[in-house]
PDB file of N, CA and C in Angstrom:
ATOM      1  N   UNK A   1     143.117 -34.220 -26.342  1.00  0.00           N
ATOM      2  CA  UNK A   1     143.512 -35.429 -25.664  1.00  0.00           C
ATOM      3  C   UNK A   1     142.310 -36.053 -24.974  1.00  0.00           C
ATOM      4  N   UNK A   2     141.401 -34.942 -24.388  1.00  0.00           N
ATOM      5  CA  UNK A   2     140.299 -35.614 -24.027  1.00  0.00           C
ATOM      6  C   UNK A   2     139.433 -36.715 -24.741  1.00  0.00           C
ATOM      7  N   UNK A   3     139.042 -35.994 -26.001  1.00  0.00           N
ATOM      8  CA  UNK A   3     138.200 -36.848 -26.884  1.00  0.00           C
ATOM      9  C   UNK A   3     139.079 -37.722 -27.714  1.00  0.00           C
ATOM     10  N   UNK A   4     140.244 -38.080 -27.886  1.00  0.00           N
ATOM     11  CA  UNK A   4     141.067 -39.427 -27.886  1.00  0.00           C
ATOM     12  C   UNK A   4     140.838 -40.073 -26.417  1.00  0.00           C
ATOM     13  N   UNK A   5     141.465 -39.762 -25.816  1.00  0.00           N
ATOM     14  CA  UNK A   5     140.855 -40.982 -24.732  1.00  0.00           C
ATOM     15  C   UNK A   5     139.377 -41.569 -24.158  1.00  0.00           C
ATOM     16  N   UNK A   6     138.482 -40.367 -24.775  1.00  0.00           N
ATOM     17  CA  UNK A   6     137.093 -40.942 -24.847  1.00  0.00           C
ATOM     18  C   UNK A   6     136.737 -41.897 -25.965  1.00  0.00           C
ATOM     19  N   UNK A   7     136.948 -41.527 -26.602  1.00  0.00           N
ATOM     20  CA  UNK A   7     137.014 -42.259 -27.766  1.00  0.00           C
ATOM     21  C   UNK A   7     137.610 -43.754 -28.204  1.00  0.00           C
ATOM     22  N   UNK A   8     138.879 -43.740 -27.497  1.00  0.00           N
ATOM     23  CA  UNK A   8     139.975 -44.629 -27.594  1.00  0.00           C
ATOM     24  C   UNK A   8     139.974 -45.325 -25.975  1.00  0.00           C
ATOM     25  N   UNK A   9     140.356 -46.812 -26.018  1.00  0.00           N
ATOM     26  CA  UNK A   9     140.626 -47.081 -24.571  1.00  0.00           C
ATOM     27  C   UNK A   9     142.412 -46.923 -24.425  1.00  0.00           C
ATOM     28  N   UNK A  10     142.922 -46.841 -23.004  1.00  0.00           N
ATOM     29  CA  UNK A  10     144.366 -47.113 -22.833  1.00  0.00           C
ATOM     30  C   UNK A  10     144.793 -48.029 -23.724  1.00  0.00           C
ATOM     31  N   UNK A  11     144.375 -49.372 -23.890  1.00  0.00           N
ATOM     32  CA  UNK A  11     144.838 -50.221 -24.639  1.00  0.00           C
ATOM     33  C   UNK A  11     144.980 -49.447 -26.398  1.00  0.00           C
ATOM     34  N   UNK A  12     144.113 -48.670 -26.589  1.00  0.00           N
ATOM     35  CA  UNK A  12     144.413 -48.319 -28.321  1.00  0.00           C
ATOM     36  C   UNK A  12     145.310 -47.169 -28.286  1.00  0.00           C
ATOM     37  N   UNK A  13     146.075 -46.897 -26.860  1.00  0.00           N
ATOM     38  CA  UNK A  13     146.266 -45.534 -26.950  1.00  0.00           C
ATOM     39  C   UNK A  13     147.713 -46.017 -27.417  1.00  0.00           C
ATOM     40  N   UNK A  14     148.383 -47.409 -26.986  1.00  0.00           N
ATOM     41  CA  UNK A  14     149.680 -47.313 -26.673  1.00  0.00           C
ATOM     42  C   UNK A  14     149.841 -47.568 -28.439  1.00  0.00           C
ATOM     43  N   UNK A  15     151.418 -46.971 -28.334  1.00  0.00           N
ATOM     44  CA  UNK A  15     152.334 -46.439 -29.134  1.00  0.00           C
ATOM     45  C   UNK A  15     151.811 -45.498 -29.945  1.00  0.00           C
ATOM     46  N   UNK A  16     150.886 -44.576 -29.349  1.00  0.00           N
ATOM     47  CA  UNK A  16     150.548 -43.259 -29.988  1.00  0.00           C
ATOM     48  C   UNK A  16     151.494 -42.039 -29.702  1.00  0.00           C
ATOM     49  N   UNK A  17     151.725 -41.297 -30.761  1.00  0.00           N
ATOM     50  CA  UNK A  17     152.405 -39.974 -31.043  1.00  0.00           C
ATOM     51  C   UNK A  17     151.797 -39.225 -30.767  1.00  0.00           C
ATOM     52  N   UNK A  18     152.329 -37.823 -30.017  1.00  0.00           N
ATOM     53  CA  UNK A  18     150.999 -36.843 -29.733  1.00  0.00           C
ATOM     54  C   UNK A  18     152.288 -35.515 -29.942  1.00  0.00           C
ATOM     55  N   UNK A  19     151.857 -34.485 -30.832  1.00  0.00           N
ATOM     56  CA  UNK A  19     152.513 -33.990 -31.677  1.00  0.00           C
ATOM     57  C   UNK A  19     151.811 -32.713 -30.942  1.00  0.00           C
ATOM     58  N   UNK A  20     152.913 -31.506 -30.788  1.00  0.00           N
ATOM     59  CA  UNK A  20     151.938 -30.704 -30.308  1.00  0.00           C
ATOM     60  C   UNK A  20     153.057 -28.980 -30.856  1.00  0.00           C
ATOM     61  N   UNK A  21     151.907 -27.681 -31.200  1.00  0.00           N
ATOM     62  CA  UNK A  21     152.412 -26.838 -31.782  1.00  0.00           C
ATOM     63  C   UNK A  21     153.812 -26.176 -30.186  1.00  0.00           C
ATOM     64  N   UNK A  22     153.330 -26.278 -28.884  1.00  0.00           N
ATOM     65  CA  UNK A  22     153.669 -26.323 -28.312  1.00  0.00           C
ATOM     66  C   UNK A  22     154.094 -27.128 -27.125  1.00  0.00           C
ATOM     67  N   UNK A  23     155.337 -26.971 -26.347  1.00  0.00           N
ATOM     68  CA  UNK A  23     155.528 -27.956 -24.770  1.00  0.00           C
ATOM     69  C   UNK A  23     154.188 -28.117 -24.307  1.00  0.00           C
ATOM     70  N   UNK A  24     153.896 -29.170 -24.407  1.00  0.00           N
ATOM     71  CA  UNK A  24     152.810 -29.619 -23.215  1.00  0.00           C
ATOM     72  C   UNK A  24     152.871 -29.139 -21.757  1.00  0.00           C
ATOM     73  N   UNK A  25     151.913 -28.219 -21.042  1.00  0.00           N
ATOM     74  CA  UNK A  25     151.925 -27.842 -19.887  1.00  0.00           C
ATOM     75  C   UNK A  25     151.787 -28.986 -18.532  1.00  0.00           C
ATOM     76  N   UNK A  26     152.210 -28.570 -17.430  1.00  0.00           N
ATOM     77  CA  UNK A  26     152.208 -29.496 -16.707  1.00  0.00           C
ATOM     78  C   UNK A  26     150.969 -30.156 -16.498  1.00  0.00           C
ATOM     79  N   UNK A  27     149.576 -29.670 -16.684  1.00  0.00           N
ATOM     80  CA  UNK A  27     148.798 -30.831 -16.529  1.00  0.00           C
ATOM     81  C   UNK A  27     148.464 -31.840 -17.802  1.00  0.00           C
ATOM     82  N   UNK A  28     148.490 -31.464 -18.757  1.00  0.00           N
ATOM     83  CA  UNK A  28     148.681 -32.626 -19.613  1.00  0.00           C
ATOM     84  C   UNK A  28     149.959 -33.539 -19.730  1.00  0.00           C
ATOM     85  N   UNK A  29     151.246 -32.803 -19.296  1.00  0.00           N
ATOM     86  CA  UNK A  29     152.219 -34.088 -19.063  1.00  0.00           C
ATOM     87  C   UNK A  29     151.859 -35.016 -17.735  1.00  0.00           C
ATOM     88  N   UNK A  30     151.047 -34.724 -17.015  1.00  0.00           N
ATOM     89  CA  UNK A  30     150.575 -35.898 -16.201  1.00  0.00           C
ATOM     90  C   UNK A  30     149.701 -36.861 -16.680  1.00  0.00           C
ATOM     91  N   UNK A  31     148.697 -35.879 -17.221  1.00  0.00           N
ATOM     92  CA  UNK A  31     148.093 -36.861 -18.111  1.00  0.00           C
ATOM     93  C   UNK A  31     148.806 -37.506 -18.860  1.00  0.00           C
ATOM     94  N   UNK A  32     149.217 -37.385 -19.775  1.00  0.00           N
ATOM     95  CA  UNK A  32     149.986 -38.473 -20.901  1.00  0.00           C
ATOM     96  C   UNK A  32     150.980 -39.718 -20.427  1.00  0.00           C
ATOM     97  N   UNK A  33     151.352 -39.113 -18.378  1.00  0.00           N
ATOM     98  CA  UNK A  33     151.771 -40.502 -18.101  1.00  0.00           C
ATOM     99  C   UNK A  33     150.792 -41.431 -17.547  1.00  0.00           C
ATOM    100  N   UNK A  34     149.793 -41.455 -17.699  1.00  0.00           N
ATOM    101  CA  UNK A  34     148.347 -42.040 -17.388  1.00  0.00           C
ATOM    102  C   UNK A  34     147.683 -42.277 -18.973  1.00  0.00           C
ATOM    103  N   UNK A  35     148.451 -42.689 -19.852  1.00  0.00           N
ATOM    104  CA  UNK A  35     148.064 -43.053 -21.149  1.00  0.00           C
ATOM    105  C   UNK A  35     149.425 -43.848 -21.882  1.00  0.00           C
ATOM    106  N   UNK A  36     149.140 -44.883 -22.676  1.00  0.00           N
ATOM    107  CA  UNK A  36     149.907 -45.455 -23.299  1.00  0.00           C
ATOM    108  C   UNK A  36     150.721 -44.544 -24.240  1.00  0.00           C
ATOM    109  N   UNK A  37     150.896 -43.721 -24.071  1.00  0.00           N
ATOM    110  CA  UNK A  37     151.112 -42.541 -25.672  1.00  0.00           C
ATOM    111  C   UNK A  37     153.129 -42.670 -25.107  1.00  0.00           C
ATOM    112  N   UNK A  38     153.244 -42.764 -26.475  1.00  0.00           N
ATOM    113  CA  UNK A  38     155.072 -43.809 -26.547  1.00  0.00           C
ATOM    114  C   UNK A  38     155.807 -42.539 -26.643  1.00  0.00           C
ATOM    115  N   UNK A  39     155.472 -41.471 -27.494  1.00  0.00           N
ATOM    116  CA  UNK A  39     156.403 -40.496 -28.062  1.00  0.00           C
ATOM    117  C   UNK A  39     155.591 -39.042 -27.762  1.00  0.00           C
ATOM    118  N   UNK A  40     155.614 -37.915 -27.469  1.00  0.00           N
ATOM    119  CA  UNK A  40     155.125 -36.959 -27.509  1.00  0.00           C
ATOM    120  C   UNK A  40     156.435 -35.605 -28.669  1.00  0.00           C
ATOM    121  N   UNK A  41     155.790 -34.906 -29.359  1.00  0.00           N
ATOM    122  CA  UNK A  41     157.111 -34.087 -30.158  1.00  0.00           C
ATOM    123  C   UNK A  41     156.424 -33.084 -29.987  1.00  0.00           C
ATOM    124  N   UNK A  42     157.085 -31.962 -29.869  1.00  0.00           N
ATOM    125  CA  UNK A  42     156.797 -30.302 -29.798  1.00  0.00           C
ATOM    126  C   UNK A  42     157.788 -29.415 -30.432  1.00  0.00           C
ATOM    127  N   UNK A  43     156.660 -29.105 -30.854  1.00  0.00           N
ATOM    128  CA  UNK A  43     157.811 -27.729 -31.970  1.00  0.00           C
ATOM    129  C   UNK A  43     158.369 -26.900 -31.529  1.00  0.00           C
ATOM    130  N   UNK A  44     157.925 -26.581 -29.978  1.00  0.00           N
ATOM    131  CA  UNK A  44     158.352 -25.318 -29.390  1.00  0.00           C
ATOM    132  C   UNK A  44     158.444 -25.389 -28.102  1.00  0.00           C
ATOM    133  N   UNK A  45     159.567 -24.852 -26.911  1.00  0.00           N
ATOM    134  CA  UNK A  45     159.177 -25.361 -26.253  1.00  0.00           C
ATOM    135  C   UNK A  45     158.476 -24.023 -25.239  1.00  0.00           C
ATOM    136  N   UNK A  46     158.047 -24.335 -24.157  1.00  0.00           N
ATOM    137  CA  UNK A  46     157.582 -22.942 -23.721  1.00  0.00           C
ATOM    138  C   UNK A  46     158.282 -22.311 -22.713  1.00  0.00           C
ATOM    139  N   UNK A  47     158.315 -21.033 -23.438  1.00  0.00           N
ATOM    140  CA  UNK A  47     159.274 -19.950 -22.350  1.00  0.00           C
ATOM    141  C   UNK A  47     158.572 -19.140 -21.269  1.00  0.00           C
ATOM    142  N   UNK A  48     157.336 -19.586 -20.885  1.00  0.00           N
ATOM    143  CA  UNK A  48     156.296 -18.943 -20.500  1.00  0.00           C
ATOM    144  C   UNK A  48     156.092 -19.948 -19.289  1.00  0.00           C
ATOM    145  N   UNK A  49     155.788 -20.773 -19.131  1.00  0.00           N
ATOM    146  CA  UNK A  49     155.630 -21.687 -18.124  1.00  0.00           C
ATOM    147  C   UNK A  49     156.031 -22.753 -18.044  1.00  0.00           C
ATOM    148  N   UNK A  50     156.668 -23.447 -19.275  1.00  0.00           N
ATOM    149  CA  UNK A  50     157.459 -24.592 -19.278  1.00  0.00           C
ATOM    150  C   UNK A  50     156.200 -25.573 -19.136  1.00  0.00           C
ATOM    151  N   UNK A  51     156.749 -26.900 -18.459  1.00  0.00           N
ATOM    152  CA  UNK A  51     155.855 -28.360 -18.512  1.00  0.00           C
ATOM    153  C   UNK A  51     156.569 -29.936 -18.325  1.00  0.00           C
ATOM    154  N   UNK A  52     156.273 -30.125 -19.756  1.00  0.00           N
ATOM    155  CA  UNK A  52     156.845 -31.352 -19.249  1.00  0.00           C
ATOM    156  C   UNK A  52     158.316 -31.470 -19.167  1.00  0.00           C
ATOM    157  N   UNK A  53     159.459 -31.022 -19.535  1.00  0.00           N
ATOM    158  CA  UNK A  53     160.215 -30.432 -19.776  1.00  0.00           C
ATOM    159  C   UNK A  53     160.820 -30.329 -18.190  1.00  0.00           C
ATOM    160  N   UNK A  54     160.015 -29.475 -17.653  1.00  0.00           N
ATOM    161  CA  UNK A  54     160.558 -28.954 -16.222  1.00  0.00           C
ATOM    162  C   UNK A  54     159.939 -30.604 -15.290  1.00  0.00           C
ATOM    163  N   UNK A  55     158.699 -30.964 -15.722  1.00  0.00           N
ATOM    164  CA  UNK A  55     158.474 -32.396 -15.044  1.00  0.00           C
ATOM    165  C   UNK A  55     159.443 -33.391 -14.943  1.00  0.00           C
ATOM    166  N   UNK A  56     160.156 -33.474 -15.596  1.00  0.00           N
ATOM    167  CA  UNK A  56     160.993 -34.700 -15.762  1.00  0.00           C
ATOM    168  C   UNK A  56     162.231 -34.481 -15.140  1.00  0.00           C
ATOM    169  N   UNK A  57     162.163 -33.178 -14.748  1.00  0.00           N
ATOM    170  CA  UNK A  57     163.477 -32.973 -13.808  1.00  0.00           C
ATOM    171  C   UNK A  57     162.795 -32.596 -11.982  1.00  0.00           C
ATOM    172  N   UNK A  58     161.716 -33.317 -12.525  1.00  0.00           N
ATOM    173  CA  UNK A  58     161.490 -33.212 -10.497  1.00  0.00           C
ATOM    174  C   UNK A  58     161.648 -34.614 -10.255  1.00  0.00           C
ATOM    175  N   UNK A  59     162.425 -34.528  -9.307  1.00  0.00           N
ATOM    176  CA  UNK A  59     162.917 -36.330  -8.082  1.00  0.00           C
ATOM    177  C   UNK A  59     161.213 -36.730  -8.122  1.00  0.00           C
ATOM    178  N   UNK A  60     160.412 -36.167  -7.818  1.00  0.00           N
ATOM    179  CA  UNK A  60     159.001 -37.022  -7.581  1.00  0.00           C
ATOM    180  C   UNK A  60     158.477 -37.600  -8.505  1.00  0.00           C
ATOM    181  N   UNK A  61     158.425 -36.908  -9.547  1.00  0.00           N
ATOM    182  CA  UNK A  61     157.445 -37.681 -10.625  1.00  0.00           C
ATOM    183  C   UNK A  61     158.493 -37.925 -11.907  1.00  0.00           C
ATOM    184  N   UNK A  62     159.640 -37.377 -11.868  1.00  0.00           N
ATOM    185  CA  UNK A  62     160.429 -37.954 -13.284  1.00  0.00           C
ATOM    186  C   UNK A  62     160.002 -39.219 -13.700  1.00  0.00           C
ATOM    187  N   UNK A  63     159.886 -40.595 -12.762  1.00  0.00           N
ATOM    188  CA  UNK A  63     160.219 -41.577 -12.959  1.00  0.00           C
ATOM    189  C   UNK A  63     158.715 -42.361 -14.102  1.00  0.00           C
ATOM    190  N   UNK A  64     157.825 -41.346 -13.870  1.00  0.00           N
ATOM    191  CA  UNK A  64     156.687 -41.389 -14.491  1.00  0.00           C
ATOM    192  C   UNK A  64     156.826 -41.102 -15.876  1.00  0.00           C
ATOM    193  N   UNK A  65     157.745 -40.816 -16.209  1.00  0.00           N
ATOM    194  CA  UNK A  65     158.133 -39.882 -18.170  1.00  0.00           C
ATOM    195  C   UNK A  65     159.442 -40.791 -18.486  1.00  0.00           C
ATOM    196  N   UNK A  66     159.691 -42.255 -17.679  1.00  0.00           N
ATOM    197  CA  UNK A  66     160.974 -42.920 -17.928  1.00  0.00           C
ATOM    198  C   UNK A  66     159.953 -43.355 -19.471  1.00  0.00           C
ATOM    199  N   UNK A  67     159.126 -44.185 -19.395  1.00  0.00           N
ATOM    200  CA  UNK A  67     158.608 -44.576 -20.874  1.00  0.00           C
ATOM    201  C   UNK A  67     157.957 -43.894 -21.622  1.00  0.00           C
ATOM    202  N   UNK A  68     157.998 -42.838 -21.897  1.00  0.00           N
ATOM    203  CA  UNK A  68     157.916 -41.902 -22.915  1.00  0.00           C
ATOM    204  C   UNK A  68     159.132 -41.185 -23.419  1.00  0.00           C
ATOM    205  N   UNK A  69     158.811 -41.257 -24.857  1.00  0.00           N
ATOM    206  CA  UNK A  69     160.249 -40.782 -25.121  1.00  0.00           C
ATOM    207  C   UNK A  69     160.046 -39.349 -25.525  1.00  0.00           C
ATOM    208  N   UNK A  70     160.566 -38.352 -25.948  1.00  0.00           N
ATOM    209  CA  UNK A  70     160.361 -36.937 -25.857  1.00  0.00           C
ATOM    210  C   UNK A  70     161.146 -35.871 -27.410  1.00  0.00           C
ATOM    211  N   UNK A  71     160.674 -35.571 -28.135  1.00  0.00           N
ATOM    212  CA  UNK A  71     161.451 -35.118 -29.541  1.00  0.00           C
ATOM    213  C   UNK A  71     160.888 -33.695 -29.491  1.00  0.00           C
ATOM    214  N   UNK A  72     161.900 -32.873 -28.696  1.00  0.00           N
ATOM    215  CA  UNK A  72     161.960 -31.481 -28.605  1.00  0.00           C
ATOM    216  C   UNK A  72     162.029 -30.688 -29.549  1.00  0.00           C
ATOM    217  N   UNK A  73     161.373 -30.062 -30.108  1.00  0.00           N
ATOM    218  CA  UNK A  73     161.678 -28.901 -31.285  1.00  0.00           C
ATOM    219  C   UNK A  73     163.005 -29.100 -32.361  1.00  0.00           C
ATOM    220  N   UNK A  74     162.060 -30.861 -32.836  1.00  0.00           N
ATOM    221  CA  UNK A  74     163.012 -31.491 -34.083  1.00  0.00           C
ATOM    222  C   UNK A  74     163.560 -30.467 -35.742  1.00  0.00           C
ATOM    223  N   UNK A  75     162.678 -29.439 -35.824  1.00  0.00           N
ATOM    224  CA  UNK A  75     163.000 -28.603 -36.950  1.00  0.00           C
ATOM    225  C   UNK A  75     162.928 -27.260 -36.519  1.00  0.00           C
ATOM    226  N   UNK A  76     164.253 -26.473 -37.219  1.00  0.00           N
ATOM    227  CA  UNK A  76     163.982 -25.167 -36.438  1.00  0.00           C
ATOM    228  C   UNK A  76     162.868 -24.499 -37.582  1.00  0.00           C
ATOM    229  N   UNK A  77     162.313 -24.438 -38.652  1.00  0.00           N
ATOM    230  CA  UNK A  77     161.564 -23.699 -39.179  1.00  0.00           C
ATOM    231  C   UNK A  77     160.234 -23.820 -38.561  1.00  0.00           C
ATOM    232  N   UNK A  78     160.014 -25.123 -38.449  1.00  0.00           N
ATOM    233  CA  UNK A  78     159.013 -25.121 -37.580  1.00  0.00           C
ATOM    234  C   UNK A  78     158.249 -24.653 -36.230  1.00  0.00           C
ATOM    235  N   UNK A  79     160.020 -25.083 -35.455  1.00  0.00           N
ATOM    236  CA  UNK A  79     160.288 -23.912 -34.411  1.00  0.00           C
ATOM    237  C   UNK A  79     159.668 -22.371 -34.630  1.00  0.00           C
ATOM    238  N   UNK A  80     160.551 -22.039 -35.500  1.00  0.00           N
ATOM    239  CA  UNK A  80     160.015 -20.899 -35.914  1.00  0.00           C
ATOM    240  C   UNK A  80     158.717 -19.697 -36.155  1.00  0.00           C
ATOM    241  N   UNK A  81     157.841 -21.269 -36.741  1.00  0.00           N
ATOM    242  CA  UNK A  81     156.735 -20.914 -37.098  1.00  0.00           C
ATOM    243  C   UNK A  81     155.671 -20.762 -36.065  1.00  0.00           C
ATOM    244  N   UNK A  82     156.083 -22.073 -35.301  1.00  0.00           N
ATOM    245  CA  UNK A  82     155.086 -22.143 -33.600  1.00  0.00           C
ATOM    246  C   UNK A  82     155.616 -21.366 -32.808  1.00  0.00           C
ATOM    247  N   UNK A  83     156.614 -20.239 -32.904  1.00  0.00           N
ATOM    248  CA  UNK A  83     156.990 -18.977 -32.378  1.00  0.00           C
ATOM    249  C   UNK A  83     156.232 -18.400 -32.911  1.00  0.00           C
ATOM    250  N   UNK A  84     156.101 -17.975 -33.719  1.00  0.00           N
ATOM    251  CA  UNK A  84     155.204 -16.836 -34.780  1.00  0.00           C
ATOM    252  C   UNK A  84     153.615 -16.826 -34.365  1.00  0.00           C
ATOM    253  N   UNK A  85     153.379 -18.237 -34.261  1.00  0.00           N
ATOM    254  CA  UNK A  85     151.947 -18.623 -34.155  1.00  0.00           C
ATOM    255  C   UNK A  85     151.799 -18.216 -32.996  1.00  0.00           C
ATOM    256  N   UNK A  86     152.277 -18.529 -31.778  1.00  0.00           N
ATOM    257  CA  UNK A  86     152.098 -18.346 -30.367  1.00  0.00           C
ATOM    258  C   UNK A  86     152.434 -16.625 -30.221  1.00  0.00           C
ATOM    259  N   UNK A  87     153.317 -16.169 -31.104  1.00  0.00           N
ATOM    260  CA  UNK A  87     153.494 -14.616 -30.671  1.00  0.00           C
ATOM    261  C   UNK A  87     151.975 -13.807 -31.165  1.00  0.00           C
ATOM    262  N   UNK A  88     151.640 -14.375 -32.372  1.00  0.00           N
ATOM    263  CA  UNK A  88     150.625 -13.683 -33.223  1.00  0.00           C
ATOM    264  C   UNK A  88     149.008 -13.820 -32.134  1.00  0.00           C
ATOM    265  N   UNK A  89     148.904 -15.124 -31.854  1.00  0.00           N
ATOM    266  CA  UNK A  89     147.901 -15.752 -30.686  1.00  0.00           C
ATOM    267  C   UNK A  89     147.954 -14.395 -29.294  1.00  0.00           C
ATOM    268  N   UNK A  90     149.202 -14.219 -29.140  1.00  0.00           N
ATOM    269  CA  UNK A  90     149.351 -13.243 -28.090  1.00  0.00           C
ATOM    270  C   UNK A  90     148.798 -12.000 -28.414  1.00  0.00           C
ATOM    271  N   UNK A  91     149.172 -11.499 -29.405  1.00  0.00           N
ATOM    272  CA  UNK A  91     149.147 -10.218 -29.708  1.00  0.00           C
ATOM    273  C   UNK A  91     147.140  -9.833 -30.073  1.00  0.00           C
ATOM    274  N   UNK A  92     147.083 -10.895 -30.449  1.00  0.00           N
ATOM    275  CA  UNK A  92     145.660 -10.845 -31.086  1.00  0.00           C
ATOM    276  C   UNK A  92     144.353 -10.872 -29.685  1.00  0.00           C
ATOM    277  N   UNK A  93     144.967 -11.209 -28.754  1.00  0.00           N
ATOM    278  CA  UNK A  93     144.740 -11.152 -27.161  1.00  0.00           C
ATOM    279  C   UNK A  93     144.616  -9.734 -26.840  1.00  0.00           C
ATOM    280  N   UNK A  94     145.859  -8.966 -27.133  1.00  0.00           N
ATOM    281  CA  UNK A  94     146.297  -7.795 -26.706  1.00  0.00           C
ATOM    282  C   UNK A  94     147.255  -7.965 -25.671  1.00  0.00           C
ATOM    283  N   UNK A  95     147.524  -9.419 -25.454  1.00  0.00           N
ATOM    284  CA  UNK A  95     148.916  -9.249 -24.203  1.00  0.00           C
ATOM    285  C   UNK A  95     150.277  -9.341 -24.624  1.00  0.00           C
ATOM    286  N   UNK A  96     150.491  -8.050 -24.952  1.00  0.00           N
ATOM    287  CA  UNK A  96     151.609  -7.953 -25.688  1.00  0.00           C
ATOM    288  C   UNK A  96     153.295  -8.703 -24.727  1.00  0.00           C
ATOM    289  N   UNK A  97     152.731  -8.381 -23.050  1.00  0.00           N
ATOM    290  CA  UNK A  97     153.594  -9.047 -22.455  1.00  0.00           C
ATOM    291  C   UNK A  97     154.184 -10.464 -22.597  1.00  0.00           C
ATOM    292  N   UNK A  98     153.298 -11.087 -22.804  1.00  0.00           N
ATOM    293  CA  UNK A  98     153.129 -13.022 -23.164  1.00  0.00           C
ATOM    294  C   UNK A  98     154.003 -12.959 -24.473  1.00  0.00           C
ATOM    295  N   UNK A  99     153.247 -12.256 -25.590  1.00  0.00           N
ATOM    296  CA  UNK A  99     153.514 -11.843 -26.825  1.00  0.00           C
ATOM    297  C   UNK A  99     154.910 -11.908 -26.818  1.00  0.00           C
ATOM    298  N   UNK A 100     155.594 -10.874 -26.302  1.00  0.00           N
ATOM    299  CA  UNK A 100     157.496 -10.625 -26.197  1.00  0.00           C
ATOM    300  C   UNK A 100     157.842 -12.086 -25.623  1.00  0.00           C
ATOM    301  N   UNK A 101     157.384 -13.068 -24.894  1.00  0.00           N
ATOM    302  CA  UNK A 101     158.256 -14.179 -24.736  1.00  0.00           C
ATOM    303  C   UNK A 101     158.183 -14.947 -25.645  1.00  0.00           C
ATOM    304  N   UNK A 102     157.632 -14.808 -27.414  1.00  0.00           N
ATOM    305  CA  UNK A 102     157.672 -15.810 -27.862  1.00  0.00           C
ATOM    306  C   UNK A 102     158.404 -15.266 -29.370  1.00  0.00           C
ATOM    307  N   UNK A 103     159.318 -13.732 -28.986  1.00  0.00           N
ATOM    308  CA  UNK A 103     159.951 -13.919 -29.887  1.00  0.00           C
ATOM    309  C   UNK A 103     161.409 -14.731 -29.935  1.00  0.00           C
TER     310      UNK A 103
END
């Protein structure tokens, strides 16, 4: 996201999709309401720390994610797979703890 917005001004950002293997954590869902970006989709969402997800249900800043629209873990195989990916990522760490939340 960094080097899109370096790259790109706010103005080229709007009605951009930002597609991600996982929930965006809470500091990039702040960021993204500080960018034109229309739609964000995630394959997965996270059981580990959550994000934007849990952002949009705080009274303070919800009102910041009213124009973005949000496409939660639209396919479950996919789902699936960004489970797999994120469990395998864990394991290959050795934190097998992290690892067990993403079966």
């Amino acid at each position: 996201m960094r080097k899109a917005g370096a790259a790109l001004s706010k103005k080229k950002l709007e009605g951009t999709i930002l597609y991600s293997t996982l929930e965006p954590c809470y500091g990039c869902g702040f960021f993204i309401t500080y960018t034109n970006i229309k739609t964000v989709v995630w394959a997965f969402t996270d059981p580990y720390k959550g994000g934007i997800d849990d952002l949009t249900k705080l009274s303070k800043v919800k009102d910041s994610f009213k124009k973005i629209q949000f496409v939660i873990e639209p396919d479950e195989s996919l789902k699936k797979e960004s489970q797999k990916f994120m469990y395998d990522y864990f394991v290959s760490l050795g934190n097998l703890e992290k690892a067990k939340l993403f079966l």
